[in-house]
C-alpha atoms as a PDB file:
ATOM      1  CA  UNK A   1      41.892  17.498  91.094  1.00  0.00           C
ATOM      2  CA  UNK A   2      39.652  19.524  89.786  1.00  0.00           C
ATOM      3  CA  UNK A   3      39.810  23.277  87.078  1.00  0.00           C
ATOM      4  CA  UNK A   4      41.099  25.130  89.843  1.00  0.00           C
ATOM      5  CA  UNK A   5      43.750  23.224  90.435  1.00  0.00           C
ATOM      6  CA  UNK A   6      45.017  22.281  87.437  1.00  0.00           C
ATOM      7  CA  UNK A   7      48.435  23.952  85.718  1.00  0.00           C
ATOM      8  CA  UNK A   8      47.731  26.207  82.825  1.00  0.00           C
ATOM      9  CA  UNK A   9      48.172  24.880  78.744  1.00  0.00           C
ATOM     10  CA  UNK A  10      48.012  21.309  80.096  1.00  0.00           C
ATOM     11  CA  UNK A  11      45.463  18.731  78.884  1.00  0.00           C
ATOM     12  CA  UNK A  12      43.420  16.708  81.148  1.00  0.00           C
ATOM     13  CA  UNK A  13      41.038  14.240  80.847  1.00  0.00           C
ATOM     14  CA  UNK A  14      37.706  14.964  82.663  1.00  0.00           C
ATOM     15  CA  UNK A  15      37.132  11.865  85.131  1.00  0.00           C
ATOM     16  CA  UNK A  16      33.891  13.293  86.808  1.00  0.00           C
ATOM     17  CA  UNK A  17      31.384  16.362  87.210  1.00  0.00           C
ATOM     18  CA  UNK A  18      31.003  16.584  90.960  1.00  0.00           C
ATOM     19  CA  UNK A  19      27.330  18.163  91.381  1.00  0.00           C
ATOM     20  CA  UNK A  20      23.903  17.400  92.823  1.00  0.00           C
ATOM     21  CA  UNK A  21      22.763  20.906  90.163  1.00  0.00           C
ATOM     22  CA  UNK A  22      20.976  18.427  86.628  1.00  0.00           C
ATOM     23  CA  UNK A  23      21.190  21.635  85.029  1.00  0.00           C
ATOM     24  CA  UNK A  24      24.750  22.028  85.874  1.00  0.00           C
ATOM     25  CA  UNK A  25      25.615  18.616  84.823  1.00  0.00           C
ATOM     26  CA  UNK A  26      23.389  19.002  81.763  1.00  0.00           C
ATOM     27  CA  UNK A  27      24.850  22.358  80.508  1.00  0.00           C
ATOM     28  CA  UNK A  28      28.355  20.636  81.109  1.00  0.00           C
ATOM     29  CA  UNK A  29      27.151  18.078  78.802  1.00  0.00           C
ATOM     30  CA  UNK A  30      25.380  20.323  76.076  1.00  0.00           C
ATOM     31  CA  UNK A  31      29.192  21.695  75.971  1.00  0.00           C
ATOM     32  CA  UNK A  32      31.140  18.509  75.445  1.00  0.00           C
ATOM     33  CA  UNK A  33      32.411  18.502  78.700  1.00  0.00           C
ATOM     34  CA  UNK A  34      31.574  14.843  80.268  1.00  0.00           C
ATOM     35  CA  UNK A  35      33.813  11.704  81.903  1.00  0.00           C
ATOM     36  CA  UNK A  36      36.485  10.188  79.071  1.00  0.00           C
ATOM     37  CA  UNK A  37      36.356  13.730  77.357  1.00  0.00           C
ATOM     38  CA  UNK A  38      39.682  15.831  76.884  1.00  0.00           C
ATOM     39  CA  UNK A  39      40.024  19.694  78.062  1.00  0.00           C
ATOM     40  CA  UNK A  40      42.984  21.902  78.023  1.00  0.00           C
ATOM     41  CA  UNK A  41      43.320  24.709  80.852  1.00  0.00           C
ATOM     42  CA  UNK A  42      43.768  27.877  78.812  1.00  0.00           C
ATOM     43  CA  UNK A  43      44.079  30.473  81.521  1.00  0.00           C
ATOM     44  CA  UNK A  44      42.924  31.307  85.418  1.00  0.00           C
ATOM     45  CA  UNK A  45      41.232  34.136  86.136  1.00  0.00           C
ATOM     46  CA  UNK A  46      40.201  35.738  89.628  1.00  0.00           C
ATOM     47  CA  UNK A  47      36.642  34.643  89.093  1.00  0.00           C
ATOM     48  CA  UNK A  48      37.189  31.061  86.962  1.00  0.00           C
ATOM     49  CA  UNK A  49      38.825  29.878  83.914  1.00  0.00           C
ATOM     50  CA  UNK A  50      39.300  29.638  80.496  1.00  0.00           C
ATOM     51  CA  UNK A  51      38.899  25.909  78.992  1.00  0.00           C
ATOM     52  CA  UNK A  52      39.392  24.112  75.649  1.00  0.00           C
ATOM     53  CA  UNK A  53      36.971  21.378  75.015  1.00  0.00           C
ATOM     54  CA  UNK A  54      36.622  19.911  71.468  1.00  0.00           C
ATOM     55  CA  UNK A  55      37.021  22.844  69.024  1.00  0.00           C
ATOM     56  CA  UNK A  56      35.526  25.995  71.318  1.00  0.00           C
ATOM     57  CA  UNK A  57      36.930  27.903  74.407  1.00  0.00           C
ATOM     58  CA  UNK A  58      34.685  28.700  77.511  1.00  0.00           C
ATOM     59  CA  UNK A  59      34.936  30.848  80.812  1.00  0.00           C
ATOM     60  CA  UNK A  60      33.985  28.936  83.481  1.00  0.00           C
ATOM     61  CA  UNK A  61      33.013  30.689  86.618  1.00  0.00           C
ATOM     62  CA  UNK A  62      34.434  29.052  89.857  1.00  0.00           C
ATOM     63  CA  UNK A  63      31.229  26.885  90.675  1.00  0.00           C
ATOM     64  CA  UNK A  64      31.777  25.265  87.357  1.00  0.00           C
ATOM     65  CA  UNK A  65      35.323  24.447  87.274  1.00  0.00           C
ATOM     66  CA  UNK A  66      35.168  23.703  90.919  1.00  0.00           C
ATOM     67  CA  UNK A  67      32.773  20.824  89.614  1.00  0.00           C
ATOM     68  CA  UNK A  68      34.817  19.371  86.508  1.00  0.00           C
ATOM     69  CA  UNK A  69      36.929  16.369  88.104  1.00  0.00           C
ATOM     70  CA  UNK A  70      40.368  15.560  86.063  1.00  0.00           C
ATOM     71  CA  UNK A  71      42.265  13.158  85.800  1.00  0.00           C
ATOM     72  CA  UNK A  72      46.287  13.604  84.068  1.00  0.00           C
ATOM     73  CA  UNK A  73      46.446  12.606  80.416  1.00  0.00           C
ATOM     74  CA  UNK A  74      47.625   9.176  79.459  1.00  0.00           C
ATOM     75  CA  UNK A  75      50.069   9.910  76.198  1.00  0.00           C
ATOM     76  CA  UNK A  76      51.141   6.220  75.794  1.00  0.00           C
ATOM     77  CA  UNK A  77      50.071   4.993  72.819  1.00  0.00           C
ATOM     78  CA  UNK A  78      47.954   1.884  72.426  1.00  0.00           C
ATOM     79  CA  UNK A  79      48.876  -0.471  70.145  1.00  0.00           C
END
């Protein structure tokens, strides 16, 4: 699944970024947004998203979030 169709206050891990754009990918990156990285779905918007990653919150236009692969969070702990 990917932003779009995710459910809102729930934290995902991201599992992919699904582009052919580096500069895409790269400003992804830059934002701490890569594979094995949490993000929380604040809020959907007509035009994109609101995300949590690490400590800041982002609006992601449609392209973007359409391109941020998720996978559901694993809350098991590991001991």
């Amino acid at each position: 699944m990917n932003l779009l169709e995710a459910d809102v206050g729930k934290t995902y891990i991201v599992k992919e970024i699904n582009t052919d754009d580096d500069e895409m990918t790269s400003f992804l990156f830059r934002l701490g947004c890569y594979s094995g990285e949490p993000v929380t779905l604040i809020s959907k918007k007509k035009k994109g998203c609101v995300v949590a990653i690490k400590d800041g919150r982002y609006s992601f236009d449609k392209l973007l979030a359409s391109a941020v692969e998720l996978e559901e969070e694993n809350n098991t702990l590991r001991s």
